[in-house]
Protein backbone atom coordinates (compact mmCIF):
# COMPACT_ATOMS: atom_id res chain seq x y z
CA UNK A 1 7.98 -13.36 7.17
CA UNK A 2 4.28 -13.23 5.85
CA UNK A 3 4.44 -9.45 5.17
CA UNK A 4 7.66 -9.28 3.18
CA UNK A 5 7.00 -12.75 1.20
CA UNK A 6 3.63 -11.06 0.08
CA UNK A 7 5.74 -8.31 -1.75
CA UNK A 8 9.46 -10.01 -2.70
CA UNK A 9 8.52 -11.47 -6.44
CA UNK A 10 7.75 -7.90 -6.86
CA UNK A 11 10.35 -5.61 -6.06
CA UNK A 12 12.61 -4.59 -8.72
CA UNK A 13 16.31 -3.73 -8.12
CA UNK A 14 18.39 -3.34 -4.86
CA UNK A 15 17.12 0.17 -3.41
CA UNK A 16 13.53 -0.10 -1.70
CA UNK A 17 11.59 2.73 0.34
CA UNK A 18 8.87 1.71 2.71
CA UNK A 19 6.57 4.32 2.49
CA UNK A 20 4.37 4.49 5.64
CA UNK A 21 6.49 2.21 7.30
CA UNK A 22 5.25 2.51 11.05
CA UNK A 23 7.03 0.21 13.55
CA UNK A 24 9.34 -0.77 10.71
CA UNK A 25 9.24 -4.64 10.71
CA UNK A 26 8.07 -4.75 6.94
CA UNK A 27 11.45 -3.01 6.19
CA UNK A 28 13.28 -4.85 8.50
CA UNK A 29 12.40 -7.95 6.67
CA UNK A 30 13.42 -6.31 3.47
CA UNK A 31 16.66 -5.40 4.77
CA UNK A 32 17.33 -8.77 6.37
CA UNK A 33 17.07 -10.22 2.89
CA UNK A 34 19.76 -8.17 1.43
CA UNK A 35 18.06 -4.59 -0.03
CA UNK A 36 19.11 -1.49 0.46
CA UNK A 37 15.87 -0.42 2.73
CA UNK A 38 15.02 3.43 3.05
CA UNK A 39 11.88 4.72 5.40
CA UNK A 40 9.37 6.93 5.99
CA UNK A 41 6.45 7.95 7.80
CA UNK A 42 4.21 11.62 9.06
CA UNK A 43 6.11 10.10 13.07
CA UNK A 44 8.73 8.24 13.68
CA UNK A 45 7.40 5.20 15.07
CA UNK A 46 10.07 2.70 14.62
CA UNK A 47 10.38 -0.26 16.64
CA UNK A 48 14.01 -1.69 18.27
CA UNK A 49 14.02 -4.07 14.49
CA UNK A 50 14.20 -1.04 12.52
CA UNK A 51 15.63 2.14 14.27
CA UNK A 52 19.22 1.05 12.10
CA UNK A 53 17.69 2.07 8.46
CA UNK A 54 17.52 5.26 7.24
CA UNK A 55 14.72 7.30 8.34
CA UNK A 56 12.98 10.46 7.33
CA UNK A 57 9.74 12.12 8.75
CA UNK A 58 7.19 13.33 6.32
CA UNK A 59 6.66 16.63 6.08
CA UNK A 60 2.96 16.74 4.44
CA UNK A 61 1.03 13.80 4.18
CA UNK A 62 1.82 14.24 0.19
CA UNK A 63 5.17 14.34 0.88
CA UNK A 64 7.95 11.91 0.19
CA UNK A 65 11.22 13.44 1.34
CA UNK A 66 13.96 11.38 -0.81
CA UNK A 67 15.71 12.51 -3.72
CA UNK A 68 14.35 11.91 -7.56
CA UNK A 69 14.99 8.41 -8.81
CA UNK A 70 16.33 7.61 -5.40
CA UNK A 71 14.82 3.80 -5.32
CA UNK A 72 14.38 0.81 -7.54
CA UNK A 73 11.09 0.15 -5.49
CA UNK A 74 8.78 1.67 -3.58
CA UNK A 75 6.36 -0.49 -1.33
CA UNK A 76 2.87 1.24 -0.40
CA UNK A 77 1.35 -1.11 1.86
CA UNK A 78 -2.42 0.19 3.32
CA UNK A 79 -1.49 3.38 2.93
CA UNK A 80 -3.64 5.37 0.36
CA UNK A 81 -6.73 4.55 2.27
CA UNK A 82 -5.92 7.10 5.08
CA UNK A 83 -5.27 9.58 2.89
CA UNK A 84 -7.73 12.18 2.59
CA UNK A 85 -9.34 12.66 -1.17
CA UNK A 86 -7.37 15.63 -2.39
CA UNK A 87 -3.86 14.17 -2.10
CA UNK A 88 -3.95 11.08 -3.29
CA UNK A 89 -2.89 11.53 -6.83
CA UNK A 90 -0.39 14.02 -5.39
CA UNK A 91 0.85 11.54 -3.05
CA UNK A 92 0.99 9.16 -5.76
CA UNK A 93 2.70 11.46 -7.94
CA UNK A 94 5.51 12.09 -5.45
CA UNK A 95 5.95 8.23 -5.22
CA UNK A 96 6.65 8.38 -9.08
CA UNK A 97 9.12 10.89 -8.24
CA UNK A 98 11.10 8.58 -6.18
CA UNK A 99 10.62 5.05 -7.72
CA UNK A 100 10.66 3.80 -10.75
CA UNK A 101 7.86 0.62 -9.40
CA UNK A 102 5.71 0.94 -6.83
CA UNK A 103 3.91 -2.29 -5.35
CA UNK A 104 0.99 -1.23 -3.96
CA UNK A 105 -1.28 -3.00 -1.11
CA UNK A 106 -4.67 -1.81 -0.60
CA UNK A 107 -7.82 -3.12 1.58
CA UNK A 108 -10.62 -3.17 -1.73
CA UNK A 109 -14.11 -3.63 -3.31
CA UNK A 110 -16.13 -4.83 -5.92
CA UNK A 111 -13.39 -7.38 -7.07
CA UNK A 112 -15.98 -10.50 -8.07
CA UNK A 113 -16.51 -8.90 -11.91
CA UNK A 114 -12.52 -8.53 -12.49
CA UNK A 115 -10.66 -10.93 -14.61
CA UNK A 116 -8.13 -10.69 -11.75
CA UNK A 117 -5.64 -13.56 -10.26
CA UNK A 118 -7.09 -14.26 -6.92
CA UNK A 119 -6.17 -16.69 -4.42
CA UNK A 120 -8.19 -19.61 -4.57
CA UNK A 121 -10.65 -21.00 -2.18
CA UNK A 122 -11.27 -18.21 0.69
CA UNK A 123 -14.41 -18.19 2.20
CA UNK A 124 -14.25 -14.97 3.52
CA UNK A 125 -13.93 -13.71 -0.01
CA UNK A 126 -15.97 -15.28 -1.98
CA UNK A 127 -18.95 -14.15 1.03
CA UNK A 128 -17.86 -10.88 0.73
CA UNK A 129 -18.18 -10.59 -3.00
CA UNK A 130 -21.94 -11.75 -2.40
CA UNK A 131 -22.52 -8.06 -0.46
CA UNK A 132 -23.75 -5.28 -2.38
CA UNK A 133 -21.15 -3.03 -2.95
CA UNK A 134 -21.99 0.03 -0.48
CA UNK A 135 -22.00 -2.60 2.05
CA UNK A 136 -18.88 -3.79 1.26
CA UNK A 137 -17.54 -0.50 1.51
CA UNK A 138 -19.12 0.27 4.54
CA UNK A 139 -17.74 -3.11 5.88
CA UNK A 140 -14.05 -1.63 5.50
CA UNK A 141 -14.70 1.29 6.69
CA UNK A 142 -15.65 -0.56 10.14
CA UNK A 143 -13.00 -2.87 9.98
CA UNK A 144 -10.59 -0.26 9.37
CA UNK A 145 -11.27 1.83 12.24
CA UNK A 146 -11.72 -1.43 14.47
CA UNK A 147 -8.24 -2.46 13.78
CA UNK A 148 -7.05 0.73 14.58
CA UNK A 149 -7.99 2.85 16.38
CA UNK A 150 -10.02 -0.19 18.48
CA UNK A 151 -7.29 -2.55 19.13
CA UNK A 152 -4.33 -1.21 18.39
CA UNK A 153 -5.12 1.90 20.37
CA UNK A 154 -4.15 4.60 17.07
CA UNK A 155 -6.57 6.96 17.68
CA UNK A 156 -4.29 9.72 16.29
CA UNK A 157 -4.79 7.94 13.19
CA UNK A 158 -6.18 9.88 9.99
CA UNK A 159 -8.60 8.16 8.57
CA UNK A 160 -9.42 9.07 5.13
CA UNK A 161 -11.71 6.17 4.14
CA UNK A 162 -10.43 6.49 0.26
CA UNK A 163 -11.41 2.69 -0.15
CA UNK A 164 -11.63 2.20 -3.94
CA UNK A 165 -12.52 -0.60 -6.59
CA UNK A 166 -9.88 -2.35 -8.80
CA UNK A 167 -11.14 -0.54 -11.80
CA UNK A 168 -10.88 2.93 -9.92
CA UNK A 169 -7.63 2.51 -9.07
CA UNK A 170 -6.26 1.40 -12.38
CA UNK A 171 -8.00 4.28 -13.96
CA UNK A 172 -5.76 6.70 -11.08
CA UNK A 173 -2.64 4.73 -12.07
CA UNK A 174 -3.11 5.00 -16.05
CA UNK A 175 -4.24 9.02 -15.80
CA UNK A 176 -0.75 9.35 -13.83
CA UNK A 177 1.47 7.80 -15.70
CA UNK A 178 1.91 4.65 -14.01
CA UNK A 179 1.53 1.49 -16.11
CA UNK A 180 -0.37 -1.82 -14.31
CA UNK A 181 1.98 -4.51 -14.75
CA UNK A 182 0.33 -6.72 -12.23
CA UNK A 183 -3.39 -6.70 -9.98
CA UNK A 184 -3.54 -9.97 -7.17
CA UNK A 185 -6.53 -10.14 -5.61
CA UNK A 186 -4.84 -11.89 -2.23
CA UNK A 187 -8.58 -11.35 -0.42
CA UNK A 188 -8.49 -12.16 3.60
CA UNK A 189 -5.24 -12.74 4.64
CA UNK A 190 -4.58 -14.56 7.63
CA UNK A 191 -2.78 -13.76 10.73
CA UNK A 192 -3.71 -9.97 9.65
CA UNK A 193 -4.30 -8.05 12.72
CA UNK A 194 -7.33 -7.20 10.84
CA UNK A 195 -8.55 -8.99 7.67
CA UNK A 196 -9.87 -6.87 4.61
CA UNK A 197 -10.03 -8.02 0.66
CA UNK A 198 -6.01 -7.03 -0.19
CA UNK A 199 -5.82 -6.31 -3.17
CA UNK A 200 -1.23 -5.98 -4.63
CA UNK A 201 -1.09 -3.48 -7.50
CA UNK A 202 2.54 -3.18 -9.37
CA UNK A 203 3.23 -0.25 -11.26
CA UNK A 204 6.13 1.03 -13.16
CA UNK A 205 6.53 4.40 -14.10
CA UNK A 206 6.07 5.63 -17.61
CA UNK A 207 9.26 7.60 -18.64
CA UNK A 208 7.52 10.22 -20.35
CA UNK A 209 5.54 11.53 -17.12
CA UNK A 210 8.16 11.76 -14.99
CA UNK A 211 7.69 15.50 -15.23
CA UNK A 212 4.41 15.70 -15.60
């Protein structure tokens, strides 16, 4: 239940897509507690939990084959990392498309200067802050590809390295449209089949670039 708790005071409305959802037990949860769950993914890798909710393959990694305004809610969780440079804000943009929020989860850097909420008392964080950043980026990087491709065997897996700091990815958000309502700095998670600084972004859409 760790994985959908970490996301439920966010969502907004009844209609939720799970964007990169994998084995589908993120949206499982979310349809267990009573949304209206939607998937997708570039394979279809659902597990047994999930092969019930609608699914849809991606077609491009930028795109996200549902309808405009299709969703209340759109959860991005350690996705954008993987994507390669070019289409992330064209990735993002298609998520705007779809959703009107988007609650974002990405492994992050150079959070120790932000005036952030951040859970309290993790060691792992507060040692990691004490790297320089490069390292710390490098660090992710490692454990990214560890957790993987390592020991979970995904060697398919594109890894795009597009590990960014909670500045840089407000700055994305703000250029696109998409207005910060909320940055949690939840750090080292545990139980995480690999542990990286999390950092929850929630984002509604700006009406006025909807077509933009």
């Amino acid at each position: 239940m760790q994985d959908f708790e970490n996301f439920a005071d966010a969502i907004s409305g009844s209609s939720v897509l799970d964007f990169g959802s994998g084995r589908g037990h993120l949206a499982a949860l979310i349809g267990r507690a009573g949304f209206d769950c939607y998937t997708t993914d570039v394979m279809d890798y659902r597990g047994p939990e999930a092969t019930h909710l609608p699914f849809r393959q991606m077609a491009s990694p930028v795109d996200v084959p549902y309808a405009d305004d299709m969703f209340d809610s759109a959860i991005v969780k350690t996705v954008l990392h993987h994507v390669d440079e070019p289409h992330v804000i064209p990735l993002l943009k298609n998520l705007r498309r779809v959703a009107r929020r988007l609650i974002i989860e990405e492994d992050t850097y150079g959070v120790s200067d932000m005036p952030l909420k951040v859970t309290a008392n993790q060691s792992e964080l507060t040692q990691f802050s004490k790297l320089e950043e490069s390292v710390q980026f490098q660090a992710l990087v490692l454990i990214d590809f560890f957790g993987n491709a390592v020991a979970q065997g995904l060697i398919d897996m594109n890894f795009g390295c597009q590990f960014k700091r909670v500045n840089e990815w407000h700055s994305i958000f703000n250029s696109i449209g998409l207005r910060v309502v909320d940055t949690h700095v939840a750090g080292f998670r545990s139980g995480n089949v690999h542990k990286a600084c999390q950092v929850r972004f929630v984002v509604d859409r700006e009406e006025s670039s909807v077509k933009a």
